[in-house]
PDB file of N, CA and C in Angstrom:
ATOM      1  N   UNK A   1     -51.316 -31.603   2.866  1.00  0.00           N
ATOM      2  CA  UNK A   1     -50.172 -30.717   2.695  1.00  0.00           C
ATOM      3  C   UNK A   1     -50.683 -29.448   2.012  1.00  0.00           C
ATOM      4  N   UNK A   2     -50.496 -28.298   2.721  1.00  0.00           N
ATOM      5  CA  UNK A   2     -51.136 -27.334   1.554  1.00  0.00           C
ATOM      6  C   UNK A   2     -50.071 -26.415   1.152  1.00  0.00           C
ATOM      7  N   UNK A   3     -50.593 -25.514   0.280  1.00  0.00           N
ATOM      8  CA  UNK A   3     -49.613 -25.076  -0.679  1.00  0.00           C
ATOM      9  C   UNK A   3     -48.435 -24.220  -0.193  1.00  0.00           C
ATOM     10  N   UNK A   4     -48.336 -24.005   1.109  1.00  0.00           N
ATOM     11  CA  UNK A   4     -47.090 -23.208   1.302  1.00  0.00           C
ATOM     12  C   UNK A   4     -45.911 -24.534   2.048  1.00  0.00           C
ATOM     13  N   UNK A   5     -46.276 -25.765   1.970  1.00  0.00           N
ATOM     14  CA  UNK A   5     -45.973 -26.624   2.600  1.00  0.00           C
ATOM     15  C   UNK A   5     -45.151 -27.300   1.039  1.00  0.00           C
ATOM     16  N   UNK A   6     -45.824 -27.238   0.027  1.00  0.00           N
ATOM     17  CA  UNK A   6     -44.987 -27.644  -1.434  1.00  0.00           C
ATOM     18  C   UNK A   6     -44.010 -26.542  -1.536  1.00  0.00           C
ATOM     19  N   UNK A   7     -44.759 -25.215  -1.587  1.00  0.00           N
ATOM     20  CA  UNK A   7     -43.393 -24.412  -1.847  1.00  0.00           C
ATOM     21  C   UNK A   7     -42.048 -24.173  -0.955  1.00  0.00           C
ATOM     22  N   UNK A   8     -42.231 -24.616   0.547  1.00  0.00           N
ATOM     23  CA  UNK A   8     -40.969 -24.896   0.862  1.00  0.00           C
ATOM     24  C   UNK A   8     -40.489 -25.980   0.950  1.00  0.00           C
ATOM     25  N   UNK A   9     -40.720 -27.722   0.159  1.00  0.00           N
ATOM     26  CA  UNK A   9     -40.217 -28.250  -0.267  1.00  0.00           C
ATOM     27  C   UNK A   9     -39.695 -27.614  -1.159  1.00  0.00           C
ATOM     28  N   UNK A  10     -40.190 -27.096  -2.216  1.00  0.00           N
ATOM     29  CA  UNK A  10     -39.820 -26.737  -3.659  1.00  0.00           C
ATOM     30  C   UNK A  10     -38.534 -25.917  -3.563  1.00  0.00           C
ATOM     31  N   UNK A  11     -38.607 -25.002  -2.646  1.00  0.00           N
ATOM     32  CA  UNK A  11     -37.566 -23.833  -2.421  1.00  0.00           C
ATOM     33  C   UNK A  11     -36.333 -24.527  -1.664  1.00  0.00           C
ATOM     34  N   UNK A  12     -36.528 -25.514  -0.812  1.00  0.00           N
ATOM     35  CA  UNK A  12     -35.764 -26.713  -0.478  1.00  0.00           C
ATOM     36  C   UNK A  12     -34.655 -27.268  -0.937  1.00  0.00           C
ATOM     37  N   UNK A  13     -35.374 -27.853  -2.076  1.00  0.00           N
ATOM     38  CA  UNK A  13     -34.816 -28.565  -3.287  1.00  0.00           C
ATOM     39  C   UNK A  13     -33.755 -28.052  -4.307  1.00  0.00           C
ATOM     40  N   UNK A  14     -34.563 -26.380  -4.638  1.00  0.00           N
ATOM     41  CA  UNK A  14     -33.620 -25.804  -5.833  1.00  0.00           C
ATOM     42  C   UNK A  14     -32.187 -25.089  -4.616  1.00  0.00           C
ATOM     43  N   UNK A  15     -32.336 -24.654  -3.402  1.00  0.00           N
ATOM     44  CA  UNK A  15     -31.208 -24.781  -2.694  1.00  0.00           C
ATOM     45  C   UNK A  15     -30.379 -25.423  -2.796  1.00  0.00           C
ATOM     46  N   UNK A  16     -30.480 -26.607  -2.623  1.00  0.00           N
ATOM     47  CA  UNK A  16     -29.676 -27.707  -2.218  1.00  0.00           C
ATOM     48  C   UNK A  16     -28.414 -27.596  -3.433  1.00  0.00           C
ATOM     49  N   UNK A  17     -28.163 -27.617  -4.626  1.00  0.00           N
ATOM     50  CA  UNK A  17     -27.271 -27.657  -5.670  1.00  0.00           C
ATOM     51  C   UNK A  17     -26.643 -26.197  -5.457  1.00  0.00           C
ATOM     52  N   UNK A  18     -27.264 -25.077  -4.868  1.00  0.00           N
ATOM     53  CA  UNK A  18     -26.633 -23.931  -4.540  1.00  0.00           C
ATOM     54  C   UNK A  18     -25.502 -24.281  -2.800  1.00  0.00           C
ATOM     55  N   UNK A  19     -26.425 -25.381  -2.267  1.00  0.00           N
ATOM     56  CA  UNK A  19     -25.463 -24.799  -1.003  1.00  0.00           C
ATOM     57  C   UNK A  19     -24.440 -25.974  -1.393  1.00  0.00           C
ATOM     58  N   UNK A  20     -24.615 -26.693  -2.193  1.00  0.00           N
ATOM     59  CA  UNK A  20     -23.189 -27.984  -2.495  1.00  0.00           C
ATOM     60  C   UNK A  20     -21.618 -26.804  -2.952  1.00  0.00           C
ATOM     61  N   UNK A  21     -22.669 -26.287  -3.842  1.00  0.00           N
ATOM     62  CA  UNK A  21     -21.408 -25.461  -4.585  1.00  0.00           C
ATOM     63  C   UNK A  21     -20.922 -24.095  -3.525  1.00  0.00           C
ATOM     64  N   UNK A  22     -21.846 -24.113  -2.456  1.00  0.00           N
ATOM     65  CA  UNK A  22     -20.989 -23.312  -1.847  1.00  0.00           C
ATOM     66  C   UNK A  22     -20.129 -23.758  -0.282  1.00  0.00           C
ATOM     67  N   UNK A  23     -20.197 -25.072  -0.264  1.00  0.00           N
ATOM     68  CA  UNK A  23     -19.525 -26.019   0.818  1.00  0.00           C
ATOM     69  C   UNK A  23     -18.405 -26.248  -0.054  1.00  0.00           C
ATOM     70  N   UNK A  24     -18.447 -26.743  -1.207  1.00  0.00           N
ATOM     71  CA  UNK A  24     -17.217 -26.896  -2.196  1.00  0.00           C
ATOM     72  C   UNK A  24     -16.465 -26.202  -2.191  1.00  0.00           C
ATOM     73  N   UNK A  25     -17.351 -24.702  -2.424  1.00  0.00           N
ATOM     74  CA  UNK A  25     -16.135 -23.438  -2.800  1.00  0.00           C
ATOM     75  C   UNK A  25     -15.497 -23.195  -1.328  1.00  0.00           C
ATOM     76  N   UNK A  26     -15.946 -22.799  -0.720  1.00  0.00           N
ATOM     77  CA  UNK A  26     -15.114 -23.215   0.740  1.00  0.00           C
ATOM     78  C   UNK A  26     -14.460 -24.142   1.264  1.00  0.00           C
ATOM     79  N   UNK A  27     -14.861 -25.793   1.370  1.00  0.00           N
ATOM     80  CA  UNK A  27     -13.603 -26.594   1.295  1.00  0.00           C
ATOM     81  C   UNK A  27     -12.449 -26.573   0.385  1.00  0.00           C
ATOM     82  N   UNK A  28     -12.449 -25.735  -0.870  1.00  0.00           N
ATOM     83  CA  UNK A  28     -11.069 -25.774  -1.239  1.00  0.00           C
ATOM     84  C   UNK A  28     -10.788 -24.533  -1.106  1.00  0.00           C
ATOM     85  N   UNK A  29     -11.077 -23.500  -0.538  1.00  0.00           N
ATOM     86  CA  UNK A  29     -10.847 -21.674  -0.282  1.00  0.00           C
ATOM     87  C   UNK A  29     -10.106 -22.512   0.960  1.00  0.00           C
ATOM     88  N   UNK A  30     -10.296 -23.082   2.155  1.00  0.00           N
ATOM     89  CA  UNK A  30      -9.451 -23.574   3.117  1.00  0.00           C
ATOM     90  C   UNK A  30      -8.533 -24.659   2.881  1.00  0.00           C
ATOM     91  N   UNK A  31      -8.589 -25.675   2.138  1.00  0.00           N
ATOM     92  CA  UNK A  31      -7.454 -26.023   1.689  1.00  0.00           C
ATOM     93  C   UNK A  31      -6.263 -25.004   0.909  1.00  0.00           C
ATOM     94  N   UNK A  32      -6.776 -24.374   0.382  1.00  0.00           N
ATOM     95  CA  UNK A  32      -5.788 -23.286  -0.424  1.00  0.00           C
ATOM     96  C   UNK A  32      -5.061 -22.576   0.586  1.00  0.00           C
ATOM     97  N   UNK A  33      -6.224 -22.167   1.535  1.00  0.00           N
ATOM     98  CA  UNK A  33      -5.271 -21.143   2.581  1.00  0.00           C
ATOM     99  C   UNK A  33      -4.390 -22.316   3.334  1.00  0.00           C
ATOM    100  N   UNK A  34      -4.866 -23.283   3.769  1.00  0.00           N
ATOM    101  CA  UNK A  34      -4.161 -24.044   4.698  1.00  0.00           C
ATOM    102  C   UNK A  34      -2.410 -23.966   3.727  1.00  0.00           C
ATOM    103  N   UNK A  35      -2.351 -24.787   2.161  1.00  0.00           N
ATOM    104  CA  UNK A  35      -1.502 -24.582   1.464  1.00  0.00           C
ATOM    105  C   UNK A  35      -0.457 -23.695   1.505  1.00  0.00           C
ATOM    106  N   UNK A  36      -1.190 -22.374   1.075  1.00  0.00           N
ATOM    107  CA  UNK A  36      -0.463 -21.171   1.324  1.00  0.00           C
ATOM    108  C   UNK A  36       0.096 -21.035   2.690  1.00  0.00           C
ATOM    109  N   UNK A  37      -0.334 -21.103   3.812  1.00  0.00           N
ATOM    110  CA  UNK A  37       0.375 -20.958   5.134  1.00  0.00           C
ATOM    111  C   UNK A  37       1.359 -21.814   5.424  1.00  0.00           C
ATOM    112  N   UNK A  38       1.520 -23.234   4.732  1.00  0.00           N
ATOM    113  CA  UNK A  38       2.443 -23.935   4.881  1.00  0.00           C
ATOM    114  C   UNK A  38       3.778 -23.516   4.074  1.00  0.00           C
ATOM    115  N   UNK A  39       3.273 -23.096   2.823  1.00  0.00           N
ATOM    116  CA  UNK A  39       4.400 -22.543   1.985  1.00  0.00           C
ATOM    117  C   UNK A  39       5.144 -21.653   2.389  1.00  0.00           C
ATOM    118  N   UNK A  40       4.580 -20.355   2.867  1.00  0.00           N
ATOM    119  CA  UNK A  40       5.003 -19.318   3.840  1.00  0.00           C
ATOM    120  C   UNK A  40       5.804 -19.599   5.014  1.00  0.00           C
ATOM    121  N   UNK A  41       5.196 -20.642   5.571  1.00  0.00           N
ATOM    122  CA  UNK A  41       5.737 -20.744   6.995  1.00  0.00           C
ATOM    123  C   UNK A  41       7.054 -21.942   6.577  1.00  0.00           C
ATOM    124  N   UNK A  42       7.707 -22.541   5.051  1.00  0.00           N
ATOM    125  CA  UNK A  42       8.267 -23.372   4.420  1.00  0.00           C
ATOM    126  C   UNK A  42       9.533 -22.300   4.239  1.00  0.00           C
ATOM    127  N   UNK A  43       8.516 -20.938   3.681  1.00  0.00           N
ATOM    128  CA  UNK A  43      10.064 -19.874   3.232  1.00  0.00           C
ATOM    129  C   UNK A  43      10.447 -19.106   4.109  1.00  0.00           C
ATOM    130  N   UNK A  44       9.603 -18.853   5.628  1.00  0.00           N
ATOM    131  CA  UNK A  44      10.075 -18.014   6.528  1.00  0.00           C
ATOM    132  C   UNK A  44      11.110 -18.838   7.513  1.00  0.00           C
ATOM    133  N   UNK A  45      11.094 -20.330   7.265  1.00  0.00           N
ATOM    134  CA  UNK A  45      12.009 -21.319   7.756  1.00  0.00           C
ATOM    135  C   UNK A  45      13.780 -21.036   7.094  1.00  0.00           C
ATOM    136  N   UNK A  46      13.214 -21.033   5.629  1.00  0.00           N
ATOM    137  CA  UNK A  46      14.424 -21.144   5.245  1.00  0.00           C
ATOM    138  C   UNK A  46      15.332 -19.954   4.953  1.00  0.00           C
ATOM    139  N   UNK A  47      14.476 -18.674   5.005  1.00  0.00           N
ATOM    140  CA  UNK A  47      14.535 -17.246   5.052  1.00  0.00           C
ATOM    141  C   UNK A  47      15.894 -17.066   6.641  1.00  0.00           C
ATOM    142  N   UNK A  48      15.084 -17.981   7.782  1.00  0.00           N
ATOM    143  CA  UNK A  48      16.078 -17.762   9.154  1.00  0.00           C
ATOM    144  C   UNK A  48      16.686 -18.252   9.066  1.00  0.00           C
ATOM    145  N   UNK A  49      17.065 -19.736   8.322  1.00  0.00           N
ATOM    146  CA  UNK A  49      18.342 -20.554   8.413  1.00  0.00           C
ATOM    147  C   UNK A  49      19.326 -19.771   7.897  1.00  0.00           C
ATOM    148  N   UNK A  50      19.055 -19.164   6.531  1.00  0.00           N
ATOM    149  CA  UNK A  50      19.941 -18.749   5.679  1.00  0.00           C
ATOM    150  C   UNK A  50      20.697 -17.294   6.760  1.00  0.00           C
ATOM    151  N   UNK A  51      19.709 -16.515   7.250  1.00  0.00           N
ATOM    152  CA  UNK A  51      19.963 -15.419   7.923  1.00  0.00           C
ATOM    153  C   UNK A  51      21.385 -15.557   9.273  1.00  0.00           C
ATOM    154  N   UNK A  52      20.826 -16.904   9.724  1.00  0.00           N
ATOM    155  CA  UNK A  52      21.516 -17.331  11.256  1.00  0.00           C
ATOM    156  C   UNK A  52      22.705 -17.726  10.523  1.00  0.00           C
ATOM    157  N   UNK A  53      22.792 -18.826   9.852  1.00  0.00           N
ATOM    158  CA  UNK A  53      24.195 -19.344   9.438  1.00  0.00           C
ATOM    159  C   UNK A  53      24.910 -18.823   8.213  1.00  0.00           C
ATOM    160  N   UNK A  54      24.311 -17.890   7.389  1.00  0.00           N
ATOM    161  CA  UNK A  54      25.191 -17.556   6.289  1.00  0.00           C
ATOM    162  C   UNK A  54      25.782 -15.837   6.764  1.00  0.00           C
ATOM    163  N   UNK A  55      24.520 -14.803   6.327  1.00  0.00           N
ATOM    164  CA  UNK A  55      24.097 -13.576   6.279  1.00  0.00           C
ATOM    165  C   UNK A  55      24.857 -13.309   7.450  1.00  0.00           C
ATOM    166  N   UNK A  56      24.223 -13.177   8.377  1.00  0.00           N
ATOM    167  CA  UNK A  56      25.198 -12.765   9.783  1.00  0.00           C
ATOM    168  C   UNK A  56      26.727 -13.004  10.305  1.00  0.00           C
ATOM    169  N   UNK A  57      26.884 -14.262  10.096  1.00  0.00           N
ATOM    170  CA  UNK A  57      28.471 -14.596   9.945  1.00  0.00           C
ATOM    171  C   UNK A  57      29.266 -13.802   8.904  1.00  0.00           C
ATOM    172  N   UNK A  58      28.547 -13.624   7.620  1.00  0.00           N
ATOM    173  CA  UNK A  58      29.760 -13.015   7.098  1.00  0.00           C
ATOM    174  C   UNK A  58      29.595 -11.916   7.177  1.00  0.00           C
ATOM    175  N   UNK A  59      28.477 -10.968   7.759  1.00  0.00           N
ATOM    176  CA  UNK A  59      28.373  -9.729   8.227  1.00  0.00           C
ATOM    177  C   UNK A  59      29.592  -9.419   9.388  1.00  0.00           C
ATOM    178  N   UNK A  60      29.615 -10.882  10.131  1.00  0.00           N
ATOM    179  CA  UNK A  60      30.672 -10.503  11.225  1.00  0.00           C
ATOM    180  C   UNK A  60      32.070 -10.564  10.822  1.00  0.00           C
ATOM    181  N   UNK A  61      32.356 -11.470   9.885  1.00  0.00           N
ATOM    182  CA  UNK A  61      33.284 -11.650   9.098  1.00  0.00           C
ATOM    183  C   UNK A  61      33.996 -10.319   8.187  1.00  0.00           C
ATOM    184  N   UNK A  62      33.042  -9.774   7.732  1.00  0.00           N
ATOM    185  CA  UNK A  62      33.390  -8.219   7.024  1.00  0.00           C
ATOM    186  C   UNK A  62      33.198  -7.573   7.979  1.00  0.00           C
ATOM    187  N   UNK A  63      33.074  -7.361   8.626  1.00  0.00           N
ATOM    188  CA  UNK A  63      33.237  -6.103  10.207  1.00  0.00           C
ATOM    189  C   UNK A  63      34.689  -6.448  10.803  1.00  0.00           C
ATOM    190  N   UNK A  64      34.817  -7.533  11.182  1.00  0.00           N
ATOM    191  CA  UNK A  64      36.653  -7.787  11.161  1.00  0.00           C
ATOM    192  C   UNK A  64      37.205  -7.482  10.544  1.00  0.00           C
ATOM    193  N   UNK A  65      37.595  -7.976   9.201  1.00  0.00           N
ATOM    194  CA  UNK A  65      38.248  -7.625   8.165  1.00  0.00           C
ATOM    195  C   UNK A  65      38.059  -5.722   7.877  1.00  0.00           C
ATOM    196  N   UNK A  66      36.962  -5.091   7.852  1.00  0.00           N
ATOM    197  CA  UNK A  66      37.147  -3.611   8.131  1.00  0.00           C
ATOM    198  C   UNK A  66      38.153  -3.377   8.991  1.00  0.00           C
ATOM    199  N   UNK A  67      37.693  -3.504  10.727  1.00  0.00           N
ATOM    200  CA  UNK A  67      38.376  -3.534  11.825  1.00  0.00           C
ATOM    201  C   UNK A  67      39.814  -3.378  11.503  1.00  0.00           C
ATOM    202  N   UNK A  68      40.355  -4.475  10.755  1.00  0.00           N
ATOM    203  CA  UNK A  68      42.018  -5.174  10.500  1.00  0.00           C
ATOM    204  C   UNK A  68      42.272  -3.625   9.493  1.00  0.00           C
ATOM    205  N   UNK A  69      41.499  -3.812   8.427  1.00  0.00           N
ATOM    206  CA  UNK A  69      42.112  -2.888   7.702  1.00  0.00           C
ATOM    207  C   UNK A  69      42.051  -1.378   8.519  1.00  0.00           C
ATOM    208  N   UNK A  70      41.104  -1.096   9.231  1.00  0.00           N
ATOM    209  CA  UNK A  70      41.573   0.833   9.373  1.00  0.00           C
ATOM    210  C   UNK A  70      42.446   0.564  10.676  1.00  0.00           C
ATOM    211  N   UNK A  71      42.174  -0.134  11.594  1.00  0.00           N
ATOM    212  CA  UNK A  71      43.584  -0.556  12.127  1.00  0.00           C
ATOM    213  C   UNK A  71      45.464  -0.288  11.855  1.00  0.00           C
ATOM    214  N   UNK A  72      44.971  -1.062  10.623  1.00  0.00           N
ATOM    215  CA  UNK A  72      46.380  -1.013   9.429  1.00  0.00           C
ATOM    216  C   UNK A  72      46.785   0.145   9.520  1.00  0.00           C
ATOM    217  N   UNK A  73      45.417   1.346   8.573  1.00  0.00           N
ATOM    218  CA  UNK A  73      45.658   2.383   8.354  1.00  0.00           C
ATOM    219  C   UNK A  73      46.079   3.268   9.372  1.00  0.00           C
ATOM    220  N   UNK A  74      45.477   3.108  10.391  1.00  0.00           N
ATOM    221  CA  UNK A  74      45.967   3.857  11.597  1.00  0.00           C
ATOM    222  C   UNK A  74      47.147   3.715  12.171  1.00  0.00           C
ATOM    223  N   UNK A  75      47.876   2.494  11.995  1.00  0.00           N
ATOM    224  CA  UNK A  75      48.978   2.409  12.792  1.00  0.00           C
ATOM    225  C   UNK A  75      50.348   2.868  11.205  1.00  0.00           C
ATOM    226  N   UNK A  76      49.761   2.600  10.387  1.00  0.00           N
ATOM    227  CA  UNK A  76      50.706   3.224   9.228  1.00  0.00           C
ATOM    228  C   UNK A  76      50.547   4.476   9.233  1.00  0.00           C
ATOM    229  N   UNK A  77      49.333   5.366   9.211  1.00  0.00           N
ATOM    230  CA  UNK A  77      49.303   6.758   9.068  1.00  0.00           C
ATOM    231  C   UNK A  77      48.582   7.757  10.351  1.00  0.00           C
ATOM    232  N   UNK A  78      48.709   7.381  11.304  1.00  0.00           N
ATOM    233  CA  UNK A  78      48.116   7.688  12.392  1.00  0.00           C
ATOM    234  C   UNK A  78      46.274   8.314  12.374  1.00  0.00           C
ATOM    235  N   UNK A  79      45.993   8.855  13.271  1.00  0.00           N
ATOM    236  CA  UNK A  79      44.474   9.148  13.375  1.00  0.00           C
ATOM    237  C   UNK A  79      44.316  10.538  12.854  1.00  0.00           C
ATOM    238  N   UNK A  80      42.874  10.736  12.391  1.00  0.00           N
ATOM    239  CA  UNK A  80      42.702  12.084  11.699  1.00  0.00           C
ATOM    240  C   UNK A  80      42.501  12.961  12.534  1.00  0.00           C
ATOM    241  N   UNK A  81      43.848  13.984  12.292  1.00  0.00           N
ATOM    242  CA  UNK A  81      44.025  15.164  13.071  1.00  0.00           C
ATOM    243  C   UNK A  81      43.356  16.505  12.704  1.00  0.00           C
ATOM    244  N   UNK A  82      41.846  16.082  12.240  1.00  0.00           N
ATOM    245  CA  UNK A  82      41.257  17.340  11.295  1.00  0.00           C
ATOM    246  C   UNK A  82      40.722  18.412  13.077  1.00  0.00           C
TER     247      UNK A  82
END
């Protein structure tokens, strides 16, 4: 074995505890993201429910009720004759 044959064992070796810690730091950098995308994709769920069945209905709900009222006004005080 000659000597450039030890030193890349040697250089080998002191790697190895560097590339653990950097398989580590990446298996949990992708668990984290995986996390985060679930959370996101948890509040953009409940972000549309709320939108479809609450938000919009009573958007339509107060657009009637406008409707009714200048209605009112119009047939009590007729249209603006400016």
């Amino acid at each position: 074995m000659s000597i450039f044959d030890k030193l890349g064992d040697i250089a080998e070796k002191a790697a190895r505890p560097a590339q653990n810690v950097l398989t580590g730091y990446l298996q949990a950098k992708i668990r984290n993201t995986e996390a985060n995308d679930a959370l996101k994709a948890n509040t953009l769920m409940r972000v549309g429910e709320t939108l479809i069945g609450e938000t919009i209905p009573n958007a339509i709900d107060a657009e009637k009720v406008r409707r009714t009222n200048y209605d009112n006004l119009v047939s009590q005080y007729g249209t603006n004759r400016f």
